[in-house]
C-alpha atoms as a PDB file:
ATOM      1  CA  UNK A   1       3.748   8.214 -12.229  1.00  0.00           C
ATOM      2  CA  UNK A   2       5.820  10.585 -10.251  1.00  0.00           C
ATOM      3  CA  UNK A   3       8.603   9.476  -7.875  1.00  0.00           C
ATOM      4  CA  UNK A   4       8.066   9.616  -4.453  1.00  0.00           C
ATOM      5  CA  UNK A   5      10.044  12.117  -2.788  1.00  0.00           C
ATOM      6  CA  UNK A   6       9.818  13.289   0.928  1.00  0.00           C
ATOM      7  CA  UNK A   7       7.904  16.172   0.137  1.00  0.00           C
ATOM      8  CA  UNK A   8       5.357  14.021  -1.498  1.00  0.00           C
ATOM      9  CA  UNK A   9       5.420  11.128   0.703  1.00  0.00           C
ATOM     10  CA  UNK A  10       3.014   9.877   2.444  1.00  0.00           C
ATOM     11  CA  UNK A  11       3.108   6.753   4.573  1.00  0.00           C
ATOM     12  CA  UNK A  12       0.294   4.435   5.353  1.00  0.00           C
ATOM     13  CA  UNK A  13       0.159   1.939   8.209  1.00  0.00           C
ATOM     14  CA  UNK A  14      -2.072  -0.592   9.119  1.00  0.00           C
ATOM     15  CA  UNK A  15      -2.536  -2.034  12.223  1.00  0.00           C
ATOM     16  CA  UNK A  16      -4.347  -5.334  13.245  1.00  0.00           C
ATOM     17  CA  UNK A  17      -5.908  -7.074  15.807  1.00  0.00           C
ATOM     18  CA  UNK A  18      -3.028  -9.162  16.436  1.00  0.00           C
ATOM     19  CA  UNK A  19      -0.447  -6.195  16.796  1.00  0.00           C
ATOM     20  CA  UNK A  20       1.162  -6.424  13.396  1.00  0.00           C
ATOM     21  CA  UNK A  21       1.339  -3.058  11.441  1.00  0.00           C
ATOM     22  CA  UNK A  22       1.861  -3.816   7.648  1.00  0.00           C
ATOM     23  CA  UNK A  23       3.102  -0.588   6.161  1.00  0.00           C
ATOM     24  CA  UNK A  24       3.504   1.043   2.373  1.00  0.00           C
ATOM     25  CA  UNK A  25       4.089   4.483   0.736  1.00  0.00           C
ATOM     26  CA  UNK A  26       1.943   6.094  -1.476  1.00  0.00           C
ATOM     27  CA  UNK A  27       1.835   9.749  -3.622  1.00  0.00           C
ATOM     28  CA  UNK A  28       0.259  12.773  -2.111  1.00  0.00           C
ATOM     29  CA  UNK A  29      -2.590  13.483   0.110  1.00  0.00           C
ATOM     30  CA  UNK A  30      -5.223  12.985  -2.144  1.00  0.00           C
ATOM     31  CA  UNK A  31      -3.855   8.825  -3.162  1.00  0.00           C
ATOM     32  CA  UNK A  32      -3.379   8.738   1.087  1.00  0.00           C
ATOM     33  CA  UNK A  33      -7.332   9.656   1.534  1.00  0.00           C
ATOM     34  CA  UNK A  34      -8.086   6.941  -1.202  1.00  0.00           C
ATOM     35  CA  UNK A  35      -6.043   3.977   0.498  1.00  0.00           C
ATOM     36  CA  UNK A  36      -7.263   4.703   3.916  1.00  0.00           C
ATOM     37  CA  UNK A  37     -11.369   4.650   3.215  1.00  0.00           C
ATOM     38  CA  UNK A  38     -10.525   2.118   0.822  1.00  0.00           C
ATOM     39  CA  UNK A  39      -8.674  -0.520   3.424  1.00  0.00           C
ATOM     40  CA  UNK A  40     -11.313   0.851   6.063  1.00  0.00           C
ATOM     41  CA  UNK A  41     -14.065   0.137   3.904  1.00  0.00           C
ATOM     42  CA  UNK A  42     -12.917  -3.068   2.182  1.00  0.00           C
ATOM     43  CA  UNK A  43     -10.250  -4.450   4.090  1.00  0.00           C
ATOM     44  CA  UNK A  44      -6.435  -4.830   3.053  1.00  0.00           C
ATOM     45  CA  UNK A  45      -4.512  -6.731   1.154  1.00  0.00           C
ATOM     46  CA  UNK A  46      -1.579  -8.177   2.009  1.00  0.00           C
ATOM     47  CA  UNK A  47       1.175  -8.844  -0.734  1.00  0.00           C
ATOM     48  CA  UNK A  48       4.659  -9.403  -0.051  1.00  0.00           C
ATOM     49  CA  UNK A  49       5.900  -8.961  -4.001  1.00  0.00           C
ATOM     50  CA  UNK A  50       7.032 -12.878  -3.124  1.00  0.00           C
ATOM     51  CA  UNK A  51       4.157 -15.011  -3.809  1.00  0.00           C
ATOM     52  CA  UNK A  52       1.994 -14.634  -0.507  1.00  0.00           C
ATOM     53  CA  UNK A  53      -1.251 -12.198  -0.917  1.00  0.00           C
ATOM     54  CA  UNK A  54      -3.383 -12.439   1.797  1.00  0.00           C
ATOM     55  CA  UNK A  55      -6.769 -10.319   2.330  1.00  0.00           C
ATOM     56  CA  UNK A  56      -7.682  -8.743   6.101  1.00  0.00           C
ATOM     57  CA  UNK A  57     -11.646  -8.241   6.153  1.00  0.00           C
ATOM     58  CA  UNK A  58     -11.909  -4.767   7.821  1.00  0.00           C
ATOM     59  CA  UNK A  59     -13.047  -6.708  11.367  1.00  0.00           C
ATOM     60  CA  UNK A  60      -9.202  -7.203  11.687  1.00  0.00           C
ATOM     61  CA  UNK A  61      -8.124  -3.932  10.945  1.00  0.00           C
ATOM     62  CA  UNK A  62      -7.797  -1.569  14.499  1.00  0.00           C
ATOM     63  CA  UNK A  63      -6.275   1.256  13.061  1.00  0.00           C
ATOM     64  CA  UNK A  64      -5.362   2.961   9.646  1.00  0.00           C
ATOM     65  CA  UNK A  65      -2.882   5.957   9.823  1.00  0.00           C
ATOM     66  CA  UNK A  66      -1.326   8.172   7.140  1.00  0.00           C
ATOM     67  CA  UNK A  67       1.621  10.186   8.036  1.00  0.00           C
ATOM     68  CA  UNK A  68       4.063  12.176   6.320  1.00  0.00           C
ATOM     69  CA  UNK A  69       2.819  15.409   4.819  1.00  0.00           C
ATOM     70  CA  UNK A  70      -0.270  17.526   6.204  1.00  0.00           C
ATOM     71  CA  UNK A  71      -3.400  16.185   5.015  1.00  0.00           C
ATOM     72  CA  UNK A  72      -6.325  19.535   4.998  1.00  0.00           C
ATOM     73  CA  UNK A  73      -9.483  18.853   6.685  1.00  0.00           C
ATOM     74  CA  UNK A  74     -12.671  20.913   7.585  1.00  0.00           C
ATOM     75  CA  UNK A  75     -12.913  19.549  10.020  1.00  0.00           C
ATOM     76  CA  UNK A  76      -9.812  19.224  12.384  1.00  0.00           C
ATOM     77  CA  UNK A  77     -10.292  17.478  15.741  1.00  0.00           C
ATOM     78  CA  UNK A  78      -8.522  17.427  19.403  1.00  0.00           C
ATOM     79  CA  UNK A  79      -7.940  14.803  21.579  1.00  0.00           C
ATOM     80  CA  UNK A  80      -9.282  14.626  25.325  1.00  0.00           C
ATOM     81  CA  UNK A  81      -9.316  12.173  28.256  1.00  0.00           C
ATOM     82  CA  UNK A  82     -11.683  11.427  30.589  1.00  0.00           C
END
């Protein structure tokens, strides 16, 4: 496995209902896209490399964002207000 580097780095938070935002870094855009429709699809897990693991069923998830390098899409979006 490669090391992460900042040019590689891509950083994945998770935020619940309760206003927590757990947070972990992972390899590229293409591990990013796999972590995010995996914890949107299945939930996360929680584990603290300490003996607590906890699972979040995706009900408690409000938000999943990646962030560090660009990550392509077809189909880029804008935001608006009403």
């Amino acid at each position: 496995m490669k090391k992460l580097t900042k040019s590689n780095r891509v950083t994945i938070c998770v935020y619940m209902d309760d206003q927590r935002v757990f947070q972990y870094e992972v390899q590229g855009a293409a591990k990013a896209r796999e972590h995010v429709s995996a914890i949107v699809a299945r939930g996360y897990v929680h584990n603290d490399g300490a003996g607590e693991f906890e699972h979040y069923p995706p009900h408690r998830i409000s938000k999943v964002k990646a962030t560090g390098i660009p990550i392509a899409t077809r189909y880029p979006d804008r935001v608006t207000g009403t």
